[in-house]
N, C-alpha and C. Protein backbone atom coordinates (compact mmCIF):
# COMPACT_ATOMS: atom_id res chain seq x y z
N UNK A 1 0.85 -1.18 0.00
CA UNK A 1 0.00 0.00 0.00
C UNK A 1 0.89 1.24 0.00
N UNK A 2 0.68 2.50 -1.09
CA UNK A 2 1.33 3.51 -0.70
C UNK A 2 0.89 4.12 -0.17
N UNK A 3 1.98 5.18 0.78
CA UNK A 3 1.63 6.22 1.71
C UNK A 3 1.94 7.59 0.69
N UNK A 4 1.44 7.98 1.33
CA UNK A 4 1.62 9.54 1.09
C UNK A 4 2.75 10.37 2.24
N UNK A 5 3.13 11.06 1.58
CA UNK A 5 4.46 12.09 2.62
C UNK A 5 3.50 13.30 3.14
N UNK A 6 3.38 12.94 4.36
CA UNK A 6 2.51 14.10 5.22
C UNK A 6 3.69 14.68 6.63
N UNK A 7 4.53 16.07 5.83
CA UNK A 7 5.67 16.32 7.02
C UNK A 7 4.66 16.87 8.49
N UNK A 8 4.03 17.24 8.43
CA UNK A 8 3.07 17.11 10.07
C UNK A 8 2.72 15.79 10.83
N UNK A 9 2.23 15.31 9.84
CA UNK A 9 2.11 14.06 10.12
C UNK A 9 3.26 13.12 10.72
N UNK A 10 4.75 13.04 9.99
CA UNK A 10 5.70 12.53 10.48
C UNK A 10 6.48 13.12 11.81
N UNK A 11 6.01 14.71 11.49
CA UNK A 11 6.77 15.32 12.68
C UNK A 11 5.93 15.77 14.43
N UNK A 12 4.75 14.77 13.85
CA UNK A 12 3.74 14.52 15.03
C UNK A 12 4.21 13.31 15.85
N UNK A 13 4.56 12.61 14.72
CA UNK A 13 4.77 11.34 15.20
C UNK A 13 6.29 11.14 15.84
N UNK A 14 7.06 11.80 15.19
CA UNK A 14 8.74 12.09 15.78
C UNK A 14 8.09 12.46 17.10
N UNK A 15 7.96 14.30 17.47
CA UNK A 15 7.58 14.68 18.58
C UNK A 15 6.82 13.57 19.52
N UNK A 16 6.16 12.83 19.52
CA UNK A 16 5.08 11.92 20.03
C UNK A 16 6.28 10.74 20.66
N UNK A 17 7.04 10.26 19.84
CA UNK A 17 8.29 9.35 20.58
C UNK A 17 9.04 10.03 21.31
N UNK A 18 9.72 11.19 20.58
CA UNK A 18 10.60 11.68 21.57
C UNK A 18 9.86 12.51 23.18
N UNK A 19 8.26 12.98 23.38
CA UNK A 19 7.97 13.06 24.70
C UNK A 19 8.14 11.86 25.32
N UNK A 20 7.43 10.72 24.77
CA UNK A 20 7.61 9.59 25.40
C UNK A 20 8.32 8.94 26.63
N UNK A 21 9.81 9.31 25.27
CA UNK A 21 10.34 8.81 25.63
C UNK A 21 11.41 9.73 27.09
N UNK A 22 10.99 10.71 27.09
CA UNK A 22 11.30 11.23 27.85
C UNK A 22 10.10 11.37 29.23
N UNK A 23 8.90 10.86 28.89
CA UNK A 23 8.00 10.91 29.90
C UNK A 23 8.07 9.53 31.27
N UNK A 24 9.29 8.15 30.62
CA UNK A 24 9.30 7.53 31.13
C UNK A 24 9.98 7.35 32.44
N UNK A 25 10.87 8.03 32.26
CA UNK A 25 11.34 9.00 33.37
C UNK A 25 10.72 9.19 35.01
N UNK A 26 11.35 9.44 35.49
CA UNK A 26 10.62 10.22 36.71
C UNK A 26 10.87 11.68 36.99
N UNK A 27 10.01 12.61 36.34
CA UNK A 27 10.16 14.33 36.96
C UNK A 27 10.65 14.51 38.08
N UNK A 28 11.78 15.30 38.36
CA UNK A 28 12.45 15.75 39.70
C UNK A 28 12.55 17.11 39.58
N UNK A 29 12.70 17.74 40.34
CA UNK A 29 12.94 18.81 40.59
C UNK A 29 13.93 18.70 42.30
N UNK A 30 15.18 19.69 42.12
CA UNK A 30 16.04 19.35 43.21
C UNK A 30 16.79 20.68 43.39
N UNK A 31 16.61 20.80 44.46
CA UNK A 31 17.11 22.67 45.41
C UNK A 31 17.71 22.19 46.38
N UNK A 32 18.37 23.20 47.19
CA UNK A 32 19.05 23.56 48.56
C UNK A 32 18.22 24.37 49.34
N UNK A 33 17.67 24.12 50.19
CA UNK A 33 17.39 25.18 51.22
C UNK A 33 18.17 24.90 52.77
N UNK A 34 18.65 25.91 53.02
CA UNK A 34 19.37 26.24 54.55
C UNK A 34 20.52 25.01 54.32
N UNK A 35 20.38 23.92 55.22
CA UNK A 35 21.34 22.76 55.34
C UNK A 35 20.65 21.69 54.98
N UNK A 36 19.84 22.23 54.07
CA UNK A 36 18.84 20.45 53.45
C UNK A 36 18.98 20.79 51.52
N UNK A 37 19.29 19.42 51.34
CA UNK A 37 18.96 19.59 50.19
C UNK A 37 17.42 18.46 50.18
N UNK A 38 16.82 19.34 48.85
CA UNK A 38 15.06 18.78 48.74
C UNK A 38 15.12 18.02 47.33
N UNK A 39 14.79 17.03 46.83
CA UNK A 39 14.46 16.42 45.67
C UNK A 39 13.11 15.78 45.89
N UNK A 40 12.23 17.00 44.44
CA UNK A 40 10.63 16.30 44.58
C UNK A 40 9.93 15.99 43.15
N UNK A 41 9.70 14.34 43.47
CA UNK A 41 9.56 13.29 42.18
C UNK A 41 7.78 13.40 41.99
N UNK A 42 7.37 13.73 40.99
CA UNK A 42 6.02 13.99 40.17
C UNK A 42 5.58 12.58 40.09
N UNK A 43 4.48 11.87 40.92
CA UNK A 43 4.43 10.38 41.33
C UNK A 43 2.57 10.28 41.31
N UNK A 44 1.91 11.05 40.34
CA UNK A 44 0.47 10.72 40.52
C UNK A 44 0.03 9.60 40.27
N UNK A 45 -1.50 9.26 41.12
CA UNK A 45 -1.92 8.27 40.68
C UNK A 45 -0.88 6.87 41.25
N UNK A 46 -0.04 7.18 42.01
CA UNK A 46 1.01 6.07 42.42
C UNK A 46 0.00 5.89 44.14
N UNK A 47 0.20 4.37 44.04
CA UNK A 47 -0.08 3.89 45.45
C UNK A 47 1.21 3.69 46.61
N UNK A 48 0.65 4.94 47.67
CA UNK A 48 2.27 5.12 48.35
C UNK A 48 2.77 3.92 48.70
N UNK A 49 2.34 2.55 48.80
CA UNK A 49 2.71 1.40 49.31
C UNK A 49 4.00 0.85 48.29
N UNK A 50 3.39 1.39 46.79
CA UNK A 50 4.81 0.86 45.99
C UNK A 50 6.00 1.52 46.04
N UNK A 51 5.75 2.69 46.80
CA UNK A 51 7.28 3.39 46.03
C UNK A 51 8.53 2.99 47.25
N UNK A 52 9.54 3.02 46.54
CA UNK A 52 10.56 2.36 47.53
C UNK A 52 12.00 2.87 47.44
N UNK A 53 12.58 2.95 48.46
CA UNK A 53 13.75 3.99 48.35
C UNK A 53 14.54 3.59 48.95
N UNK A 54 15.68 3.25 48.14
CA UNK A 54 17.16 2.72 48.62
C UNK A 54 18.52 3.68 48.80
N UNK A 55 19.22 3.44 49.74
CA UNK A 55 20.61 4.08 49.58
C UNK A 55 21.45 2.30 49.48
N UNK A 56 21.90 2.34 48.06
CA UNK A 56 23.69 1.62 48.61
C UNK A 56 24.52 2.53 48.14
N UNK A 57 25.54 2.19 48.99
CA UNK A 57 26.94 2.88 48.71
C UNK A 57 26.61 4.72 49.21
N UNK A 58 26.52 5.61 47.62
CA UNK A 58 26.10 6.88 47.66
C UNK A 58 25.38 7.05 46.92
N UNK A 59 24.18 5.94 46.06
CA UNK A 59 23.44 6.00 45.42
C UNK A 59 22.01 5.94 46.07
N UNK A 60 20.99 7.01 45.56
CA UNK A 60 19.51 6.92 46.27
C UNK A 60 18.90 6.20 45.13
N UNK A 61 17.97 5.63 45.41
CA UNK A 61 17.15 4.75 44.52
C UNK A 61 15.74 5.65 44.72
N UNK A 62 14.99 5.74 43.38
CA UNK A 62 13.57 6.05 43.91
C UNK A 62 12.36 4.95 42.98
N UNK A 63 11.82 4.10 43.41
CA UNK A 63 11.03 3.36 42.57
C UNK A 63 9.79 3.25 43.00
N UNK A 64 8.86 3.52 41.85
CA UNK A 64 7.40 2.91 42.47
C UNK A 64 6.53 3.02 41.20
N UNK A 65 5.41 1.89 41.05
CA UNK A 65 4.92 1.31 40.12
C UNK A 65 3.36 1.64 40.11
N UNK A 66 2.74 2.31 38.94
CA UNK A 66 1.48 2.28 38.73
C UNK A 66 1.04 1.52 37.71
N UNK A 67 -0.40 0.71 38.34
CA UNK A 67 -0.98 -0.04 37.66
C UNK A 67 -2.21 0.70 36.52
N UNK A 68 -2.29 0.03 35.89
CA UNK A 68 -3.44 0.47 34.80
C UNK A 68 -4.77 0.99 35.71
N UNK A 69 -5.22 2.03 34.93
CA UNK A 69 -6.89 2.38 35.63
C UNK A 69 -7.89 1.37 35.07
N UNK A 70 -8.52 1.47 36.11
CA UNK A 70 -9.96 0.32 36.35
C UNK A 70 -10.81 0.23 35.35
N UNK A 71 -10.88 0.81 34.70
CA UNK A 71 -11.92 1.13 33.19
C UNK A 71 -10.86 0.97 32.09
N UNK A 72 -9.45 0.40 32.01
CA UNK A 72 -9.22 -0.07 30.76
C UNK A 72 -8.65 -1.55 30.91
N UNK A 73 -8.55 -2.00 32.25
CA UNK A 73 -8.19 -3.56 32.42
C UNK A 73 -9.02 -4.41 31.56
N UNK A 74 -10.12 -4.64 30.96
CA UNK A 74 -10.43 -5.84 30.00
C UNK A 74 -9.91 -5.68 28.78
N UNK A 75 -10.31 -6.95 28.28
CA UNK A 75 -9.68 -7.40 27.22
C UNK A 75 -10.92 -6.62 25.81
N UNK A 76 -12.20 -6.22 26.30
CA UNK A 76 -12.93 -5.70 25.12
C UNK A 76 -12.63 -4.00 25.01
N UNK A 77 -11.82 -3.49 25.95
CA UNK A 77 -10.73 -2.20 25.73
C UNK A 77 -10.62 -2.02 24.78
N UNK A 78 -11.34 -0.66 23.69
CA UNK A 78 -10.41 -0.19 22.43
C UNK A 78 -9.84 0.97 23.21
N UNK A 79 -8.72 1.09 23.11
CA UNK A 79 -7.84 2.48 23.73
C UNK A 79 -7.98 3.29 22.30
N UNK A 80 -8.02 4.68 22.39
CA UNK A 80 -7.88 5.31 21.59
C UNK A 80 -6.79 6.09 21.88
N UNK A 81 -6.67 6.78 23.19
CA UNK A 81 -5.16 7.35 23.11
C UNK A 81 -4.95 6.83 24.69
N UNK A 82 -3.50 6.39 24.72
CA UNK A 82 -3.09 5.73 26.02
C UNK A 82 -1.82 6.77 26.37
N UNK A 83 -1.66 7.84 27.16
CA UNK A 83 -0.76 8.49 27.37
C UNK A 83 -0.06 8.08 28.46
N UNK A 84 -0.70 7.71 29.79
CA UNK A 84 -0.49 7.89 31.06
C UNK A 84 0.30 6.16 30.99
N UNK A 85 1.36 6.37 31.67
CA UNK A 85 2.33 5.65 31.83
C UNK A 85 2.05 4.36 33.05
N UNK A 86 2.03 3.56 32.61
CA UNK A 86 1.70 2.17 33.69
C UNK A 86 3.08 1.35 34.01
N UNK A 87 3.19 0.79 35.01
CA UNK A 87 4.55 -0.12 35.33
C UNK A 87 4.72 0.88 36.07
N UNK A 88 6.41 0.18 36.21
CA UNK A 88 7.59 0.63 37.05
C UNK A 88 8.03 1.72 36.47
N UNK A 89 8.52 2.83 37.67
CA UNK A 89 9.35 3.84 36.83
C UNK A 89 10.39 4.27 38.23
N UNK A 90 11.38 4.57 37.81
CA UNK A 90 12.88 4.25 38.62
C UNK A 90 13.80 5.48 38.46
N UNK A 91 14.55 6.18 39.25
CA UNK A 91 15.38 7.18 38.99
C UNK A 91 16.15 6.99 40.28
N UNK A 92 17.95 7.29 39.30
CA UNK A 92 18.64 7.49 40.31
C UNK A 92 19.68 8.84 40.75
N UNK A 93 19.89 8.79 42.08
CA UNK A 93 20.66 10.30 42.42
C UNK A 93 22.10 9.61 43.34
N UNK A 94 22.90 9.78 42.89
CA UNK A 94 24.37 10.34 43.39
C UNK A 94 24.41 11.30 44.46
N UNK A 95 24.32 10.64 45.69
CA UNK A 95 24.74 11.80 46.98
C UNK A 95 26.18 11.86 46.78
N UNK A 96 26.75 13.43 47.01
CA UNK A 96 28.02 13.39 47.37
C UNK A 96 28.20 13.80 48.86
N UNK A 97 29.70 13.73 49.14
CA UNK A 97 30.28 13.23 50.42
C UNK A 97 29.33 14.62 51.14
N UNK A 98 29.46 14.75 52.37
CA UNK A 98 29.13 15.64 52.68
C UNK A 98 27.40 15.33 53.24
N UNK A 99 27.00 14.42 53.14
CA UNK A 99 25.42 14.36 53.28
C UNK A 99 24.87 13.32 54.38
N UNK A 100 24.59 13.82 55.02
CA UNK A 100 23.51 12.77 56.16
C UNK A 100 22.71 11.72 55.48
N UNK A 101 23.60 10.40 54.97
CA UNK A 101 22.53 9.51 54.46
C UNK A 101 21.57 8.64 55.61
N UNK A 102 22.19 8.94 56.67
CA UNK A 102 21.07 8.38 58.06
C UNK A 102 19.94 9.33 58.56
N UNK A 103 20.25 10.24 57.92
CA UNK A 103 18.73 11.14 58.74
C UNK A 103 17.73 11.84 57.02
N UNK A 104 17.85 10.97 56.03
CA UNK A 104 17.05 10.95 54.90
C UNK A 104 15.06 11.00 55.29
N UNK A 105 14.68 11.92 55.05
CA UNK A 105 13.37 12.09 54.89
C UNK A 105 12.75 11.99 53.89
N UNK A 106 11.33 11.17 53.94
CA UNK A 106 10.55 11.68 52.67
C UNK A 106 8.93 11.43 52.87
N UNK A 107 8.03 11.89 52.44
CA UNK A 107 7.17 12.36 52.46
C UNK A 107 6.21 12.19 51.08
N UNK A 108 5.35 11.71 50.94
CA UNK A 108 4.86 11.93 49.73
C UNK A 108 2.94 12.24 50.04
N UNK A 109 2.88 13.47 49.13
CA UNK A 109 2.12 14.29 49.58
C UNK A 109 1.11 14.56 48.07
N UNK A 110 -0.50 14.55 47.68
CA UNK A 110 -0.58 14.82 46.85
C UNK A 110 0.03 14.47 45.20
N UNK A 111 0.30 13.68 45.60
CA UNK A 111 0.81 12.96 43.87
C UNK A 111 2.44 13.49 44.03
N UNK A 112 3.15 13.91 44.90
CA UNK A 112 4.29 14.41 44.95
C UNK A 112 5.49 14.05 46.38
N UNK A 113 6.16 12.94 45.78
CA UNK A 113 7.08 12.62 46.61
C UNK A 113 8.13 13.22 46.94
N UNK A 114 8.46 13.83 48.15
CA UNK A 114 9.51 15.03 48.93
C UNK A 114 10.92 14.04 49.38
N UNK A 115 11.51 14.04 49.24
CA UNK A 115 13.00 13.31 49.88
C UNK A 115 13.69 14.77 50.09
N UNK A 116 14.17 14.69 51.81
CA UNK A 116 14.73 15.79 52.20
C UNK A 116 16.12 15.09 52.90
N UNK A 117 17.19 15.56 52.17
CA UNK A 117 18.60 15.03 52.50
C UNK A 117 19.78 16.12 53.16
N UNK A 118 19.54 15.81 54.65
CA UNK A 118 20.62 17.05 55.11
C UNK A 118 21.90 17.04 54.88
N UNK A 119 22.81 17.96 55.27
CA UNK A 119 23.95 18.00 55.49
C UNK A 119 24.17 17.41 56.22
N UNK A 120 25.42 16.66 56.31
CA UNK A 120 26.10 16.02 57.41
C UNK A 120 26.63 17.24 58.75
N UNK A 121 26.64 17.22 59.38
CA UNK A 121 27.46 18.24 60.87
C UNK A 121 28.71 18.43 60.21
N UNK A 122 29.72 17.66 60.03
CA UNK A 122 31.12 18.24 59.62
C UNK A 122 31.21 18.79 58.54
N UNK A 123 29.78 19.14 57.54
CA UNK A 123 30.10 19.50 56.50
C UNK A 123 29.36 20.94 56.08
N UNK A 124 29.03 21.15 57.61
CA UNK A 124 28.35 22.29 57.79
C UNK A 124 29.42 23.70 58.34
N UNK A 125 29.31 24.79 57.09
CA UNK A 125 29.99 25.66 57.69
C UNK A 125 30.18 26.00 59.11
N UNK A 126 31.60 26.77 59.75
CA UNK A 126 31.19 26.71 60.88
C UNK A 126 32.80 27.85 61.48
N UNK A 127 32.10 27.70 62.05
CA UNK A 127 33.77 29.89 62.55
C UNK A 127 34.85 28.84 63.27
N UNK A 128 35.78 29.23 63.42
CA UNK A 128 37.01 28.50 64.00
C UNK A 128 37.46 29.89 64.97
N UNK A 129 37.49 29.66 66.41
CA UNK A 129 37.86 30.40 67.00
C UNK A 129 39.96 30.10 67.26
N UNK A 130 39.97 31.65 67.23
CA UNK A 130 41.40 31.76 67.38
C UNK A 130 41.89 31.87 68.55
N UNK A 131 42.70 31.01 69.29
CA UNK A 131 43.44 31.15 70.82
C UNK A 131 44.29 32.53 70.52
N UNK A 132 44.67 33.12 71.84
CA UNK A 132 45.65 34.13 72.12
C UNK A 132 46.50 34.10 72.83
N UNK A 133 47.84 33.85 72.49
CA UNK A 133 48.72 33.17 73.63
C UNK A 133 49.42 34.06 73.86
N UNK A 134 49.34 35.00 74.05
CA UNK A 134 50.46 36.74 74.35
C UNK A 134 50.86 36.68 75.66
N UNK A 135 51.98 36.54 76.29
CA UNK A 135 52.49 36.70 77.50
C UNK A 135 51.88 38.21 78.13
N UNK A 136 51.94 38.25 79.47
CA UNK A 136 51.89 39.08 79.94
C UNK A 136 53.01 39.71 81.25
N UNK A 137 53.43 40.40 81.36
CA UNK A 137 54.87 41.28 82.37
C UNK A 137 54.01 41.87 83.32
N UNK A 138 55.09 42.11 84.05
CA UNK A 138 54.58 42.57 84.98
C UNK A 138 55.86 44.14 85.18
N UNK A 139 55.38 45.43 85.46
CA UNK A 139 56.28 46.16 86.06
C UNK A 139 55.67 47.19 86.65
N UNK A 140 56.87 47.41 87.45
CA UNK A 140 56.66 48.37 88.74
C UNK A 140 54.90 47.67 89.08
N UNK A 141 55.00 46.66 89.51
CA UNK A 141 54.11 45.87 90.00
C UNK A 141 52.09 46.43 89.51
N UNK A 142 52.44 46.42 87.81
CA UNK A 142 51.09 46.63 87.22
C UNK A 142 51.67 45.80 86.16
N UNK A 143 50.74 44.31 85.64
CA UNK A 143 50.56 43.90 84.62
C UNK A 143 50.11 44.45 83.38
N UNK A 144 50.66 44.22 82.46
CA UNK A 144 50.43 44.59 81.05
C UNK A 144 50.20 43.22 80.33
N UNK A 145 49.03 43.21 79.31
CA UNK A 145 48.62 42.11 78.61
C UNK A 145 49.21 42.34 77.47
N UNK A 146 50.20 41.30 76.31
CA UNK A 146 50.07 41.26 75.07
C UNK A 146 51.71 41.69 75.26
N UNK A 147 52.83 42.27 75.93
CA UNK A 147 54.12 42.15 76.22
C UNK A 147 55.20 41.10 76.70
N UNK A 148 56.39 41.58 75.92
CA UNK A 148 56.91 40.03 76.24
C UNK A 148 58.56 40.86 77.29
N UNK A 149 58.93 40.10 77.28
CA UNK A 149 60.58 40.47 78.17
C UNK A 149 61.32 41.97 77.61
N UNK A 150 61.20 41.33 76.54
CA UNK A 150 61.82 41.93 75.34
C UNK A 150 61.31 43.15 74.68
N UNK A 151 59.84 43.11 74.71
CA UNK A 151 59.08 44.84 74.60
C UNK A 151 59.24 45.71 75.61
N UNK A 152 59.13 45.04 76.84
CA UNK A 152 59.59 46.23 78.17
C UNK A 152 60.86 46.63 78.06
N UNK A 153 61.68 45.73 77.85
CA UNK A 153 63.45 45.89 77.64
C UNK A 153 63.56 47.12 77.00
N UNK A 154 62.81 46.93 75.87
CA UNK A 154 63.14 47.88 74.29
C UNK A 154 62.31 49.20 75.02
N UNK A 155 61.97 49.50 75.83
CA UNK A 155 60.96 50.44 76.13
C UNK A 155 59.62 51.08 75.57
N UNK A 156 59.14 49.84 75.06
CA UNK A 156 57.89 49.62 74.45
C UNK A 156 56.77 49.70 75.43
């Protein structure tokens, strides 16, 4: 059968794979606030019981699986357009050094899963106080702070 060359047509269909294929994905969005960093995964329609979250090593795992909606499970189903993504969908994040992987939070709220990852304590800015070790003299029996033998000598 011939086709006909319809460039909308083909470049509907390009565009149409390439969202896809980028929709399979898991949406993140990931900031710093104060001494937390926040990463929040776009998870609608997910049953919080599947999603599951690993650290090995310095890797976070985020996984969780939606099943098909209730009105297209039979088999006499004509789908006309099937957008919404069913199965497993998985993303991973690289903590670097510096991060509290024992005090990891998360939250999933509204179709939107929160993972809140602090700073570690040693990796939290922090002032270094400076000692002052300046001798102090003594003459004609009144101490002076911040003189040594050698400044009174000189008649400092």
């Amino acid at each position: 059968m011939a086709r006909t060359f319809d460039p909308f047509r083909d470049f509907d269909r390009l565009f149409g794979e390439v969202s896809r294929s980028t929709q399979q994905g898991l949406a993140m969005d990931l900031y710093r606030t104060g001494d937390h960093f926040v990463a929040e995964f776009d998870l609608p329609g997910i049953d919080p019981s599947s999603i599951d979250i690993d650290i090995d090593d310095r890797t976070l795992t985020v996984r969780a699986e939606r099943g098909s909606s209730a009105g297209g499970n039979g088999d006499d189903v004509q789908w006309l357009v099937r957008e919404r993504i069913t199965g497993a969908v998985a993303r991973q994040l690289s903590l670097g050094r510096g991060l509290d992987s024992n005090k990891i939070e998360a939250d999933y709220t509204n179709g939107v899963l929160k993972v809140v990852i602090p700073v570690a304590e040693e990796s939290k800015p922090r002032k270094i106080s400076v000692a002052h070790t300046g001798g102090s003299k003594q003459i004609e029996g009144e101490t002076i702070e911040g003189q040594t033998d050698e400044d009174q000598s000189n008649g400092s």
